[in-house]
Protein backbone atom coordinates (compact mmCIF):
# COMPACT_ATOMS: atom_id res chain seq x y z
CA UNK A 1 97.68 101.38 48.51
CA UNK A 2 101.16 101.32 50.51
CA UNK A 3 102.87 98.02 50.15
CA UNK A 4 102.95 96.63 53.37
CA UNK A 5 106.47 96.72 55.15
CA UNK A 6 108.08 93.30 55.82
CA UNK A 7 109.45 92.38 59.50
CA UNK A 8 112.75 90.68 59.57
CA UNK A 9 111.84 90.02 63.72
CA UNK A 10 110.63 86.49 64.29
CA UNK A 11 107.97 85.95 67.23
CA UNK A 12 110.33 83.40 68.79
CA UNK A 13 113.68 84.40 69.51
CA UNK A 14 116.55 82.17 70.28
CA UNK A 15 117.54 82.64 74.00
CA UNK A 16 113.82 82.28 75.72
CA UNK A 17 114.78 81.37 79.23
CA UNK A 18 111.97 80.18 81.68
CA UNK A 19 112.67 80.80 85.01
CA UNK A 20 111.35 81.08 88.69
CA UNK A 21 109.85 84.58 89.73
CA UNK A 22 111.50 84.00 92.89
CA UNK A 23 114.84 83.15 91.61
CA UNK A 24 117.85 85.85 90.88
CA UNK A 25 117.04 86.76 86.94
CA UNK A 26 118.07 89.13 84.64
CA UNK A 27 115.32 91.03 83.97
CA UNK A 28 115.46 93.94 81.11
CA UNK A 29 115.39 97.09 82.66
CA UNK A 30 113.30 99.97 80.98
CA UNK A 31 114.66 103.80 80.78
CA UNK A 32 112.75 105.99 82.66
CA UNK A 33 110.25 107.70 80.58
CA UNK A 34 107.26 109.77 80.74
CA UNK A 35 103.93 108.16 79.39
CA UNK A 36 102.71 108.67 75.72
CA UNK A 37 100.16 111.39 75.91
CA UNK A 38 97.04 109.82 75.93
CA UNK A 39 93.88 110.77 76.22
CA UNK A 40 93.64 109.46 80.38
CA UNK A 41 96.24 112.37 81.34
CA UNK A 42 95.28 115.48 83.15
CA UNK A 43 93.23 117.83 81.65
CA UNK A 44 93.68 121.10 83.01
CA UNK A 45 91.27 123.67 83.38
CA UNK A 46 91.21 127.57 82.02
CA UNK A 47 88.23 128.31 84.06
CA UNK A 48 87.37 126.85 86.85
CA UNK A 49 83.34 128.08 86.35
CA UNK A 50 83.64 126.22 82.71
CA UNK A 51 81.68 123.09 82.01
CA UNK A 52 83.39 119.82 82.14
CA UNK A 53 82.24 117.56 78.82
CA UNK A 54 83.35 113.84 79.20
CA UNK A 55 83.32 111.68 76.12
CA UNK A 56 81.98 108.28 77.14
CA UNK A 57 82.10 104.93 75.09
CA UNK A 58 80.65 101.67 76.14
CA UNK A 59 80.60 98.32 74.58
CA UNK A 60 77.57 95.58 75.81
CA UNK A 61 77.28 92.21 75.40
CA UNK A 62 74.17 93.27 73.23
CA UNK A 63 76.25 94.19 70.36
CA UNK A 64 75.33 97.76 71.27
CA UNK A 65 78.17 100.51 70.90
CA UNK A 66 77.03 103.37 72.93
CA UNK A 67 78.37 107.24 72.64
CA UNK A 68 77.35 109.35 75.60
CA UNK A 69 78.59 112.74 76.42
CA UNK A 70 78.17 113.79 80.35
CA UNK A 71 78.68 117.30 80.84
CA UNK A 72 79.54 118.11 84.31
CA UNK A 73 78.37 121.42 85.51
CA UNK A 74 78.29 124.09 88.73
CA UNK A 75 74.81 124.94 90.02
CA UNK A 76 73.89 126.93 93.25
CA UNK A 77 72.84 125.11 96.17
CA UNK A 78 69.33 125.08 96.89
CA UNK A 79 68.47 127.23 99.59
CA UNK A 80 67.01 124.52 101.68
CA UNK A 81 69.62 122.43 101.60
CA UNK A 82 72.09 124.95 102.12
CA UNK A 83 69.89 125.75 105.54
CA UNK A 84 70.43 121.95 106.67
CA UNK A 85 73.94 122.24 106.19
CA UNK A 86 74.61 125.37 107.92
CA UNK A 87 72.49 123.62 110.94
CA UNK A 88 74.50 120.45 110.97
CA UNK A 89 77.86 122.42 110.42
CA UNK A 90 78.28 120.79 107.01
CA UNK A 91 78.45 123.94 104.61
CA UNK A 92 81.66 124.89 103.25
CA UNK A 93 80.76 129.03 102.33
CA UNK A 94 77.71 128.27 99.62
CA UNK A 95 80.44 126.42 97.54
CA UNK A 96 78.53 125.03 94.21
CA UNK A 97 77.20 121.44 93.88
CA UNK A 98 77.99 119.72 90.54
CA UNK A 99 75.67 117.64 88.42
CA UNK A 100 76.15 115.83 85.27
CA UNK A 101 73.86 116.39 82.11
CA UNK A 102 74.05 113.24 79.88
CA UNK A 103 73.36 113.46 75.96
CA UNK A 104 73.61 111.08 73.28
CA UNK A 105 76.40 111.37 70.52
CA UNK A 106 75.85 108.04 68.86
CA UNK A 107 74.51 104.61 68.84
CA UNK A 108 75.49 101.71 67.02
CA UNK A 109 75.09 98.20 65.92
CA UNK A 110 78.82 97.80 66.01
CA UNK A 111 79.33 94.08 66.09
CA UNK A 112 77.40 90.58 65.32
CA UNK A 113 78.45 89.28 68.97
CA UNK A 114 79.21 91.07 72.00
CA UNK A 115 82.13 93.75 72.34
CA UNK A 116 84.83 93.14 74.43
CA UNK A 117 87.17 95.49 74.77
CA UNK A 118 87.63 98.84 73.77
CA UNK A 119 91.01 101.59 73.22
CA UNK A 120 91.31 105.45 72.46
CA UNK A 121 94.52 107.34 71.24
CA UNK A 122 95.46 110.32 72.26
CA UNK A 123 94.21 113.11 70.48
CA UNK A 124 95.71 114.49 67.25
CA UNK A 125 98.33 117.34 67.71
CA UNK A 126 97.22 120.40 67.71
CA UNK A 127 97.03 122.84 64.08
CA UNK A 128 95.57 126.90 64.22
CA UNK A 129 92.35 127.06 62.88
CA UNK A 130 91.89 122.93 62.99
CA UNK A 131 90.01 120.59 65.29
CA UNK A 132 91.47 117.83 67.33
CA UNK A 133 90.32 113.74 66.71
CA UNK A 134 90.61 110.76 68.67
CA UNK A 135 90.72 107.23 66.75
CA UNK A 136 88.10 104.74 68.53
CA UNK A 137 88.57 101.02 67.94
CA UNK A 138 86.18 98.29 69.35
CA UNK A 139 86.67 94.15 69.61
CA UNK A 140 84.36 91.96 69.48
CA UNK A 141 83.64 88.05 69.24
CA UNK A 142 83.09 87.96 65.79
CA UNK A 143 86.53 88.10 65.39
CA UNK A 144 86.48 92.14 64.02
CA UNK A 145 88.52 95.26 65.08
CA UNK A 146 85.96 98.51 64.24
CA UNK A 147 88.08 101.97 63.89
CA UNK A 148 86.04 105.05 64.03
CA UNK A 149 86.96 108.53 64.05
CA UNK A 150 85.45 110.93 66.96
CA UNK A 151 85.61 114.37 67.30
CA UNK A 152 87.69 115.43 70.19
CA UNK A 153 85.19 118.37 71.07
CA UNK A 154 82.46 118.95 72.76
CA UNK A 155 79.18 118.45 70.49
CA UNK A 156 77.61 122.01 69.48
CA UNK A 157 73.82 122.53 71.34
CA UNK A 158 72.75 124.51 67.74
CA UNK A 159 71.64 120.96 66.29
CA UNK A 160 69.72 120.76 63.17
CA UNK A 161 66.09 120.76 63.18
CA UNK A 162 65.66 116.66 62.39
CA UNK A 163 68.35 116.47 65.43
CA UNK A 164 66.11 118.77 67.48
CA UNK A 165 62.77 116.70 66.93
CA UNK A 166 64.60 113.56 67.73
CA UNK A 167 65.75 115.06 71.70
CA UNK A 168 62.46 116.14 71.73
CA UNK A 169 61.07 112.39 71.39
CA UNK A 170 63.88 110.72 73.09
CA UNK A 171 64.48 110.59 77.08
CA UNK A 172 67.35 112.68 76.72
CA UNK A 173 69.15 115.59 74.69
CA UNK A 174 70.62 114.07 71.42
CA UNK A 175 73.69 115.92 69.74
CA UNK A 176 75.09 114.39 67.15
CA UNK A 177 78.32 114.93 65.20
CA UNK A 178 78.61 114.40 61.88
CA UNK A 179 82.55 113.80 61.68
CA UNK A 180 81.85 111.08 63.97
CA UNK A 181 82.51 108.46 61.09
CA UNK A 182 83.59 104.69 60.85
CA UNK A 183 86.89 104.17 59.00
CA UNK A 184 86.79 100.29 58.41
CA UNK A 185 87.32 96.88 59.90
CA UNK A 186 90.40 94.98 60.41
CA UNK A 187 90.88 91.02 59.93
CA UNK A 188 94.40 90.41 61.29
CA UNK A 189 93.00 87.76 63.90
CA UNK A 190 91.14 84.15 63.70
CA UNK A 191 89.15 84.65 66.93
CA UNK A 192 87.83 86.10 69.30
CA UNK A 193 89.60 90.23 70.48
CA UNK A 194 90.11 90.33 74.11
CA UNK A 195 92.25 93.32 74.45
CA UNK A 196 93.25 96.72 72.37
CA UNK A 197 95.41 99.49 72.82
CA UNK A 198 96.69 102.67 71.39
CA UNK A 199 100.09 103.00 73.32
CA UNK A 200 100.98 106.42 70.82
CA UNK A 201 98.72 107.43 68.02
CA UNK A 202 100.64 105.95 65.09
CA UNK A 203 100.20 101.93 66.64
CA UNK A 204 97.67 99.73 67.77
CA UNK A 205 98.13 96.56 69.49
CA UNK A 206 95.67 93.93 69.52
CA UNK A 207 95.57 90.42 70.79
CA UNK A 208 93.27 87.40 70.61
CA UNK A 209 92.25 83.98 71.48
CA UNK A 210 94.14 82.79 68.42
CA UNK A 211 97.31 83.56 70.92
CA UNK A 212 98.19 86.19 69.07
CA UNK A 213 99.45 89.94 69.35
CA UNK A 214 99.71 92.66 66.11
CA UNK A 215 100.57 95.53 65.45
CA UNK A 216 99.13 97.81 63.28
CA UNK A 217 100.16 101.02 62.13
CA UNK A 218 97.31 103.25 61.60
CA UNK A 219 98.45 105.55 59.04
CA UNK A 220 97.40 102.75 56.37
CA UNK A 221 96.35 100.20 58.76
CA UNK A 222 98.97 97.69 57.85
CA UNK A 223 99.58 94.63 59.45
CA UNK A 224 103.21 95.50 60.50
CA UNK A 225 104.47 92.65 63.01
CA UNK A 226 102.58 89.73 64.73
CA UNK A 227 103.70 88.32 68.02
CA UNK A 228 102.94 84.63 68.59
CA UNK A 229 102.69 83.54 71.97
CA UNK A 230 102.72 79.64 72.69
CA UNK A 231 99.73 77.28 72.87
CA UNK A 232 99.61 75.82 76.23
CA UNK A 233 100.01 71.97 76.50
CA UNK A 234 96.69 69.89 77.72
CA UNK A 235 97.16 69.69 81.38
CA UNK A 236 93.83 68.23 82.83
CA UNK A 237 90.33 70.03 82.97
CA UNK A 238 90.53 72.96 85.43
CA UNK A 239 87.33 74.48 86.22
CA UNK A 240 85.65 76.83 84.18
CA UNK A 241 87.49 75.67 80.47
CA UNK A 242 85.58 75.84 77.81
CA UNK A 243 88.32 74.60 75.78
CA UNK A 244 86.83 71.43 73.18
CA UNK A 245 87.43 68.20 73.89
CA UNK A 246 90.99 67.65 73.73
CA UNK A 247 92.48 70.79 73.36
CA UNK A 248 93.47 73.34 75.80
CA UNK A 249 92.56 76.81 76.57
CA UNK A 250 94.27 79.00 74.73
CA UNK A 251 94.80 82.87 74.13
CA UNK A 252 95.91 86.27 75.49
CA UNK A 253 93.94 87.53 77.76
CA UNK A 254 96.26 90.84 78.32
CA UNK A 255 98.85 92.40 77.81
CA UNK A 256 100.79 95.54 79.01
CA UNK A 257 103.20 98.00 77.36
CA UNK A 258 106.12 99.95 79.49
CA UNK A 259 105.43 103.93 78.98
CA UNK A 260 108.39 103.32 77.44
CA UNK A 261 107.09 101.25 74.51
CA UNK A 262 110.24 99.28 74.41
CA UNK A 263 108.74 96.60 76.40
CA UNK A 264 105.59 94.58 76.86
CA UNK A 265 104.13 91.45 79.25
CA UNK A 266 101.73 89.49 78.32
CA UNK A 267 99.54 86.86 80.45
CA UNK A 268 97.75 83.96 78.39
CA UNK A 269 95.16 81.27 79.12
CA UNK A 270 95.60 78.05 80.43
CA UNK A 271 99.51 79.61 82.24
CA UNK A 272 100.62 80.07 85.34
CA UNK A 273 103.13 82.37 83.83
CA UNK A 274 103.73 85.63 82.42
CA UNK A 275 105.96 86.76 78.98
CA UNK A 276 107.67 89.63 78.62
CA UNK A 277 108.53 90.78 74.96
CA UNK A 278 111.24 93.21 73.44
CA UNK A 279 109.37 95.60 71.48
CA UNK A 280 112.63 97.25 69.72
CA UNK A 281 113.64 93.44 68.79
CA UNK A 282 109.72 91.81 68.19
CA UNK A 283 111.30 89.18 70.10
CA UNK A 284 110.50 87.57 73.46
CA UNK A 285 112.88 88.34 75.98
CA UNK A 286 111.35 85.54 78.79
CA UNK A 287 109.15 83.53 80.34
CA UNK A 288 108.41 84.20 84.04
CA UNK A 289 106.28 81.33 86.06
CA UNK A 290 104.03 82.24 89.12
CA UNK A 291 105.25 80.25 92.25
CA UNK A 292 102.78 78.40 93.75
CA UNK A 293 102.69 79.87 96.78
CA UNK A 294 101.82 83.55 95.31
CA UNK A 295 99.17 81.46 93.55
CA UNK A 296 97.54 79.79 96.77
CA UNK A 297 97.99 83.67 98.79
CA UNK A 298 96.45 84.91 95.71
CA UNK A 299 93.00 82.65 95.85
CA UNK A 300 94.03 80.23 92.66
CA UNK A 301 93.55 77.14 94.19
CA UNK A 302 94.37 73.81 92.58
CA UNK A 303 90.90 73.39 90.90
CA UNK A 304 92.09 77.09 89.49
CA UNK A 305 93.20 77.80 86.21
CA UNK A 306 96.05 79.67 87.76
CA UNK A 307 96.42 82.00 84.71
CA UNK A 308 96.33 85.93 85.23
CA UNK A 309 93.47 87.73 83.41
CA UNK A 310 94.50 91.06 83.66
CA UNK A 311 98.14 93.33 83.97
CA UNK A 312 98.74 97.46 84.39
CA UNK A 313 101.42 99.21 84.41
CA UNK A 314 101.93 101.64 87.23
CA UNK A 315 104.36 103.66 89.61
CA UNK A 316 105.04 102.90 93.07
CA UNK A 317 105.49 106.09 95.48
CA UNK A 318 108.43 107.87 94.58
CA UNK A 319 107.97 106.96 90.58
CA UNK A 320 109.22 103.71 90.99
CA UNK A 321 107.95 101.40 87.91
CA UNK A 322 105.91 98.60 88.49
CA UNK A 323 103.30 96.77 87.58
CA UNK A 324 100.05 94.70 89.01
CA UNK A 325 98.45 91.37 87.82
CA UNK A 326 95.33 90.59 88.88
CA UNK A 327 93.26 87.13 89.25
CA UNK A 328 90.48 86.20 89.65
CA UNK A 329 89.96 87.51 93.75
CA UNK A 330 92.80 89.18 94.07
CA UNK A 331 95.53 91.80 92.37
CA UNK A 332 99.38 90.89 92.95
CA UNK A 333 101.91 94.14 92.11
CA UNK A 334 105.45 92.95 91.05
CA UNK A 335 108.53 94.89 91.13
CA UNK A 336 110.44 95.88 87.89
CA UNK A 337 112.60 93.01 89.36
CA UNK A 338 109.85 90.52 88.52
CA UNK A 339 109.34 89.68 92.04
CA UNK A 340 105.95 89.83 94.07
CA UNK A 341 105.49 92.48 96.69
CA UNK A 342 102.06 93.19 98.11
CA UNK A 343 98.76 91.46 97.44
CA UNK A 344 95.60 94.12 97.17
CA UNK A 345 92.62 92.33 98.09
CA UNK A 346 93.68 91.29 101.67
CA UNK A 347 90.64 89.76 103.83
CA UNK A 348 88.38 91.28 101.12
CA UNK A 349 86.80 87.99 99.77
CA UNK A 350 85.01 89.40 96.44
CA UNK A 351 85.94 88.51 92.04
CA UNK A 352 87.79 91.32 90.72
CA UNK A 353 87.16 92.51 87.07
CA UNK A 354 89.22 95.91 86.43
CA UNK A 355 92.33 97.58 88.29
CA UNK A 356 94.39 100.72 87.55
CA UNK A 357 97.00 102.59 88.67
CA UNK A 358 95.70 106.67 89.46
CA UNK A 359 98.40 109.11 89.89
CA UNK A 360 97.78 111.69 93.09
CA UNK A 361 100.87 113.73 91.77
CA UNK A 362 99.68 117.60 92.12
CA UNK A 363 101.53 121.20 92.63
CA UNK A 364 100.73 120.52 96.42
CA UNK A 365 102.41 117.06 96.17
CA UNK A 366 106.14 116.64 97.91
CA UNK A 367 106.48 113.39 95.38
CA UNK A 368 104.97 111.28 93.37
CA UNK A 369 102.28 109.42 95.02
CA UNK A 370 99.81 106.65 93.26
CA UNK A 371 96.81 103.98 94.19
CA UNK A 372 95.65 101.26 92.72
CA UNK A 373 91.96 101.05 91.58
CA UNK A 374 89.90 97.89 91.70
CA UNK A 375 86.39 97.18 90.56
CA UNK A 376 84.85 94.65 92.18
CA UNK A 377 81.99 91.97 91.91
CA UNK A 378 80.18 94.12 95.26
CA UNK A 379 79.50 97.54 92.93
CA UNK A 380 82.71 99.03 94.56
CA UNK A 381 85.97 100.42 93.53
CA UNK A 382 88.39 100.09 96.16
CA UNK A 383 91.97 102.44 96.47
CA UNK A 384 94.67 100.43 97.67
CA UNK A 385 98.28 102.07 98.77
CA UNK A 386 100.92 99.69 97.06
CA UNK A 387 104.27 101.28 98.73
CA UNK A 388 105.99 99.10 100.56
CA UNK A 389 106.27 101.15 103.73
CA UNK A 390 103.05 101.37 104.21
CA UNK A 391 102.40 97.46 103.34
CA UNK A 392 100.65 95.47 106.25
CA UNK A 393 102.98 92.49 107.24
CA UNK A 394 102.32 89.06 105.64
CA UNK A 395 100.34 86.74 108.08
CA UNK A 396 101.37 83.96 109.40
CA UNK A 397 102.66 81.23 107.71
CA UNK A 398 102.20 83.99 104.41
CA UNK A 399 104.75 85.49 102.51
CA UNK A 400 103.08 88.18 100.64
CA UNK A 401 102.47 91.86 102.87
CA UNK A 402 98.94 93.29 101.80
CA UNK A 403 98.61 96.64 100.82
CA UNK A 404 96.86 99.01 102.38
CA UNK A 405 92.88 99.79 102.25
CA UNK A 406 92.80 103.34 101.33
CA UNK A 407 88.81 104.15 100.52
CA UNK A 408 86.15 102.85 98.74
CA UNK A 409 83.66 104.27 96.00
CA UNK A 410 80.00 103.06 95.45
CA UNK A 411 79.07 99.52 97.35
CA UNK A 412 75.47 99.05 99.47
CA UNK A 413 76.55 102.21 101.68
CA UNK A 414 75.79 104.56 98.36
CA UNK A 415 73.18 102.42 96.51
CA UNK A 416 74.64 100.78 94.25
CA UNK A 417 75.01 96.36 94.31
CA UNK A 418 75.72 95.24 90.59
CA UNK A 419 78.90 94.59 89.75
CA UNK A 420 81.40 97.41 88.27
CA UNK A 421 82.68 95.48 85.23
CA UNK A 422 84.64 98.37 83.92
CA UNK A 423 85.70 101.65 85.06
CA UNK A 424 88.05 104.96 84.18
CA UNK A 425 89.84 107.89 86.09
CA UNK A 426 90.39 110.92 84.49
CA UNK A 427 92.41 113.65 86.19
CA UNK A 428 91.05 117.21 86.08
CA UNK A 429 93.64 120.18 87.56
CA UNK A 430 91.96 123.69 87.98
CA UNK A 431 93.55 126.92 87.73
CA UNK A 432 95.22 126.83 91.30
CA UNK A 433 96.96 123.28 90.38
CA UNK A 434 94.34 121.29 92.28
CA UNK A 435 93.69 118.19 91.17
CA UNK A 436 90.18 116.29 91.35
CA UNK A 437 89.34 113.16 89.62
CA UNK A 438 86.28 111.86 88.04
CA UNK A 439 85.21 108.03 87.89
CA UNK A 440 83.05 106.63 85.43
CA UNK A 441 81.35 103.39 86.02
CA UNK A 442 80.09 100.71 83.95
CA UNK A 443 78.30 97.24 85.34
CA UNK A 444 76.08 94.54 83.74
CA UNK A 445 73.05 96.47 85.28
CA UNK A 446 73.23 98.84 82.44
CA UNK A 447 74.16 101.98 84.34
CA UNK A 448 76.80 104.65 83.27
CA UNK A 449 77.69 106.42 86.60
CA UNK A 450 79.50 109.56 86.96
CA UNK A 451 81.45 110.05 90.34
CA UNK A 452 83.73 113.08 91.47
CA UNK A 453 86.53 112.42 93.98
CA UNK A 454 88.64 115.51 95.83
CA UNK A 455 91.92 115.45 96.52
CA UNK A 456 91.39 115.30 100.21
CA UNK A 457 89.87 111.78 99.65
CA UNK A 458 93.16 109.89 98.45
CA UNK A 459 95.90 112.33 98.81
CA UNK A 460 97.45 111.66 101.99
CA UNK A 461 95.32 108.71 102.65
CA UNK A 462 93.94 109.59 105.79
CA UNK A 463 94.30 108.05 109.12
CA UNK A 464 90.84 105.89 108.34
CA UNK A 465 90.80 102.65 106.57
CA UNK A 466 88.70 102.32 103.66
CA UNK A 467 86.54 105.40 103.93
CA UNK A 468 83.75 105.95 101.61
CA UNK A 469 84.10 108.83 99.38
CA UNK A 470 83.15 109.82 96.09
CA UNK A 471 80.52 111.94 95.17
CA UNK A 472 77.65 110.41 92.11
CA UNK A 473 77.07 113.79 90.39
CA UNK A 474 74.56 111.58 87.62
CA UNK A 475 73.42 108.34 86.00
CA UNK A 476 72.91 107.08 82.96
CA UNK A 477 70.72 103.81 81.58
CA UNK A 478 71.84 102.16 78.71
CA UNK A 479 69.25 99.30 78.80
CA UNK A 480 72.10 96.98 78.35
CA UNK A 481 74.43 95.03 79.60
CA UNK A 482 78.12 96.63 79.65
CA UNK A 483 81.09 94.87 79.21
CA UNK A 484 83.84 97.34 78.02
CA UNK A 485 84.03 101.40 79.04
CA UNK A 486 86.65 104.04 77.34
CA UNK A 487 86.15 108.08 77.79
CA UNK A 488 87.96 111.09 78.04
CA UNK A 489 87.93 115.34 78.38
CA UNK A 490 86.96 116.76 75.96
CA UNK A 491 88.90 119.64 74.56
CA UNK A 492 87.25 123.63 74.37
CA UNK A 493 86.87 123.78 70.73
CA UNK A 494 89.55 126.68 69.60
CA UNK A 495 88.40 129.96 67.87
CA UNK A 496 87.52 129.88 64.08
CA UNK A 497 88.64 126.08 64.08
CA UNK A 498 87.54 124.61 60.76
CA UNK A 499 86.65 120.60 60.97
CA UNK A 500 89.81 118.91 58.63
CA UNK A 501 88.65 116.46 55.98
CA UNK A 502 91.36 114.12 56.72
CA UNK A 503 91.10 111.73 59.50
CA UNK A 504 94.69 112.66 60.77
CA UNK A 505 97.55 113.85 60.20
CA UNK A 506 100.44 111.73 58.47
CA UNK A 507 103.23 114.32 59.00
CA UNK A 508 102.32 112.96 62.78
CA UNK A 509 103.67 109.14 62.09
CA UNK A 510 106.44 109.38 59.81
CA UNK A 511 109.59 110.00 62.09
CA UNK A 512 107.56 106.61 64.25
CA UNK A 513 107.51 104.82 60.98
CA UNK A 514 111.10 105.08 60.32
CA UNK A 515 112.33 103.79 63.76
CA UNK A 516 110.13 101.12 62.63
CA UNK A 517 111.51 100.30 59.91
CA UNK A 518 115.12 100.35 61.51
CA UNK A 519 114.42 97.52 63.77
C-alpha cells in the first residue's frame, strides 16, 4: 500500500479578503490554457458512413445505475416519405435519416440512497495493440464515492450464448462487457456527495454537504488534500431549509475548476457568495459576495436562500474566459474580473436545473464562438448567446443586459413536458471539418433522449429568436427516475488490440504526482 503523501497547504490561508463583486478587486488571473482532454471534446470522424456508439450513464433517485449504449446510425429514407418531401420542397438530394439503436451495457444496484452526481475522465492514452478505459465514479446519499472501470469501446455484437438468450427475453439488445468492473468505494466524506469531477485523469475532486472538497489521486486512491470551506452562520429560516433545528444549511453544492487547474470557485449553501481557491497553493485566495441587486434581477427574492446551486466554466466569443452561475430561475455569467455581465433567462419565467457552455468553434469558423445550454423545468434546453455585443440592454430601472435567445430543443412543440434534469453535448466533426452535436437528455420521467443538432442551427445564430431545432433520432425508458447523466464517443476499437489487465496506466500520473508533491 503507498503511504499516503502529507499536505503542508492548510484549507484556510492567511490573507482571505471578502469583498464586493462590484467593487475594484484583485482577482487572480489564470494563463490561458487549452482544456484537459476529456472525454466531452470533439470526436472526429474517419468515415462519415461509420456508426456513431455513445456511452451513456445515468444515476436515479432509485438507487439504479444505468449503462446504455445508443448507437447512432444512417438509414435510407423511406420512399414515401422521401415523395412528401420532394412535394413540399423539403428534400435535401435523398440525404440519409439517422436513428439511434439503444442496448444495455450494465445495470446496477450502485448505492443504498439515490445517486447524485456523476464524473468521467478522459480516456487512457493511447498504447499499439491495447484498448482505451475511462474511470466512472458515482455519489450518492449514503455518503459513498463508487469508481468503476468502463471500456472505452464500443461493445462487440458476437455476445456469448447466456448474453444472447438474455436480449432475446429482454425489450432490448443486451451487450455486455466483461472489463466493465467496479474498483472500490471511497469514504473521504461524512455526508451526503453533491458534485464529482475528473478535471485530468490522475485527480478527482469531490465535495459534500460536510462543506468539504478532496482530492484524490487515483493512481492509489489516496486522500491527498481536503479543502474546508466555512459553515455558514444561522441567519433566520429561508424557505426551503431543511437544515435541523438550530443549525444552518450547510455544504457545497458546486464547484468549478479553470481548464487551467490552477484555480477553482466554489458556491455553498446557506451564501450569498462565491470562493475562489488556489489550487497550486490549496489555499483560498477570496471570498466574493453577490450584490443584492444581481440577486433580486436574478429571481432570489428575500424569502430566497440567495445561494448559487450550480457554476461552469466557459469562453465568451473570441475565447475570452468566463464563467456562469446559475440559481434557481435564472443563470448569471461573470467576467474573469468577477463582475456580472448578462443574465440568461430574461422574461423566461421557468426553475433551471443544468447549464453548459458548447463550443461552435469549426474549420468554417472565423473565431471562436460559444452558447450557453440550459435545461429547464418546461422539458427544454434553451441556447443563449452570452457576448456582450450581442447582449439585449438592461431594462429599466435594471442593471444586468440579458443575453440573447438563440434556439430551443425539446418543450410542448416536440412532445416532450417533464423536466430535463440533466443533459450533455458531445461534439462530433466529420471528415470535411463539419461539426454536428448530439444532446442527450435525462428527466424524472425516466426517458434517455437522443437529439442531433447541425451546425446551421447555432452557428451563426440566425436572424430568428429562439427557433426550435434539434432533431430526436431515439428514446430510451429507464423506468426510473433520473437525477444525474454522464456519456461520451466511443472510440473504433484499434486492430489486434488486446484488453490490458491493469486498470490504467501509472507511467500516465507520475510527472502529475511530482508537481504535486512540489506544492
Amino acid at each position: 500500500m503507498v503511504e499516503k503523501r502529507k499536505r503542508e497547504a492548510g484549507p484556510d490561508g492567511d490573507g482571505t479578503v471578502t469583498s464586493n463583486a462590484a467593487k475594484k478587486t484583485k482577482t487572480p488571473t489564470a494563463p490561458k490554457a487549452k482544456p484537459a482532454p476529456s472525454a466531452s471534446q470533439v470526436f472526429k470522424l474517419t468515415d462519415d458512413d461509420a456508426p456513431v456508439t455513445i456511452q451513456i450513464v445515468a444515476g436515479s433517485y432509485d438507487r439504479i445505475l444505468h449503462g446504455v449504449t445508443a448507437t447512432v446510425k444512417k438509414t435510407a429514407p423511406a420512399a414515401a416519405e422521401d415523395k412528401k418531401n420532394k412535394k413540399s420542397k423539403k428534400a435535401t438530394d435523398n440525404a440519409p435519416e439517422e436513428k439511434a439503436d439503444f442496448a444495455d451495457t450494465f445495470l446496477f444496484n450502485a448505492h443504498s440512497s439515490a445517486i447524485r452526481c456523476l464524473a468521467i475522465s478522459p480516456p487512457s492514452a493511447p498504447a499499439p495493440k491495447q484498448t482505451q478505459k475511462v474511470l466512472l465514479a458515482t455519489g450518492s446519499t449514503d455518503e459513498r464515492i463508487n469508481i468503476y472501470n468502463l471500456s472505452a469501446h464500443p461493445p462487440s455484437a458476437r455476445s456469448a450464448d447466456d448474453q444472447k438468450l438474455l436480449s432475446s427475453l429482454a425489450p432490448r439488445p443486451i451487450l455486455e462487457n466483461d472489463k466493465n468492473r467496479e474498483l472500490g468505494t471511497l469514504l473521504h466524506h461524512t455526508s451526503n456527495i453533491t458534485k464529482l469531477v475528473f478535471p485530468n485523469r490522475s485527480k478527482l475532486l469531490s465535495a459534500a454537504e460536510d462543506s468539504t472538497i478532496a482530492v484524490t489521486r487515483t493512481r492509489d486512491w489516496a486522500l491527498l488534500h481536503s479543502f474546508k470551506c466555512p459553515i455558514p452562520k444561522v441567519m433566520g429560516r429561508p424557505s426551503g431549509d431543511t437544515a435541523g433545528l438550530g443549525g444552518a444549511p450547510s455544504g457545497v453544492n458546486d464547484f468549478a475548476v479553470h481548464p487551467s487547474n490552477k484555480i477553482m470557485i466554489s458556491v455553498s449553501k446557506g451564501e450569498r457568495c462565491m470562493r475562489l481557491w488556489n489550487l497550486e497553493t490549496g489555499k483560498k485566495s477570496r471570498v466574493l459576495n453577490f450584490e443584492r441587486s444581481m440577486l433580486q434581477e436574478a429571481g432570489e427574492t428575500k424569502h430566497s436562500t440567495g445561494e448559487a446551486r450550480r457554476i461552469v466554466w466557459g469562453t465568451s466569443k473570441g475565447g475570452e474566459d468566463e464563467f456562469a452561475l446559475g440559481f434557481e430561475r435564472d443563470v448569471v455569467v461573470f467576467g474573469m474580473d468577477c463582475r456580472p455581465r448578462c443574465r440568461a433567462m430574461g422574461d423566461i419565467k421557468t426553475k433551471v436545473h443544468q447549464f453548459k457552455y458548447v463550443d461552435l468553434g469549426s474549420e468554417e469558423a472565423a473565431q471562436e464562438e460559444t452558447v450557453l445550454a440550459v435545461s429547464t423545468e418546461d422539458g427544454r434546453v434553451l441556447f443563449f448567446d452570452t457576448a456582450e455585443e450581442s447582449a439585449k440592454p438592461a431594462a429599466e430601472g435594471k442593471t444586468l443586459p440579458t443575453a440573447r435567445f438563440v434556439a430551443q430543443l425539446g418543450g410542448k412543440e416536440a412532445g416532450c413536458s417533464g423536466r430535463v434534469k440533466d443533459f450533455t453535448v458531445l461534439a462530433v466533426e466529420d471528415v470535411k471539418g463539419k461539426r454536428a452535436w448530439y444532446v442527450v437528455t435525462a428527466g424524472s420521467d425516466g426517458l434517455l433522449r437522443v437529439w442531433k443538432l447541425e451546425n446551421k442551427d447555432l452557428a451563426g445564430h440566425g436572424d430568428k429568436e429562439g427557433k426550435q431545432v434539434g432533431k430526436l433520432l431515439g428514446t430510451y425508458g429507464t423506468q426510473n427516475r433520473i437525477t444525474c447523466l454522464e456519456a461520451f464517443v466511443m472510440i473504433p476499437k484499434p486492430d489486434g488490440a488486446e484488453e490490458s489487465e491493469y486498470e490504467f496506466d501509472d507511467s500516465e500520473d507520475d510527472d502529475d504526482d511530482e508537481d504535486e508533491d512540489s506544492d
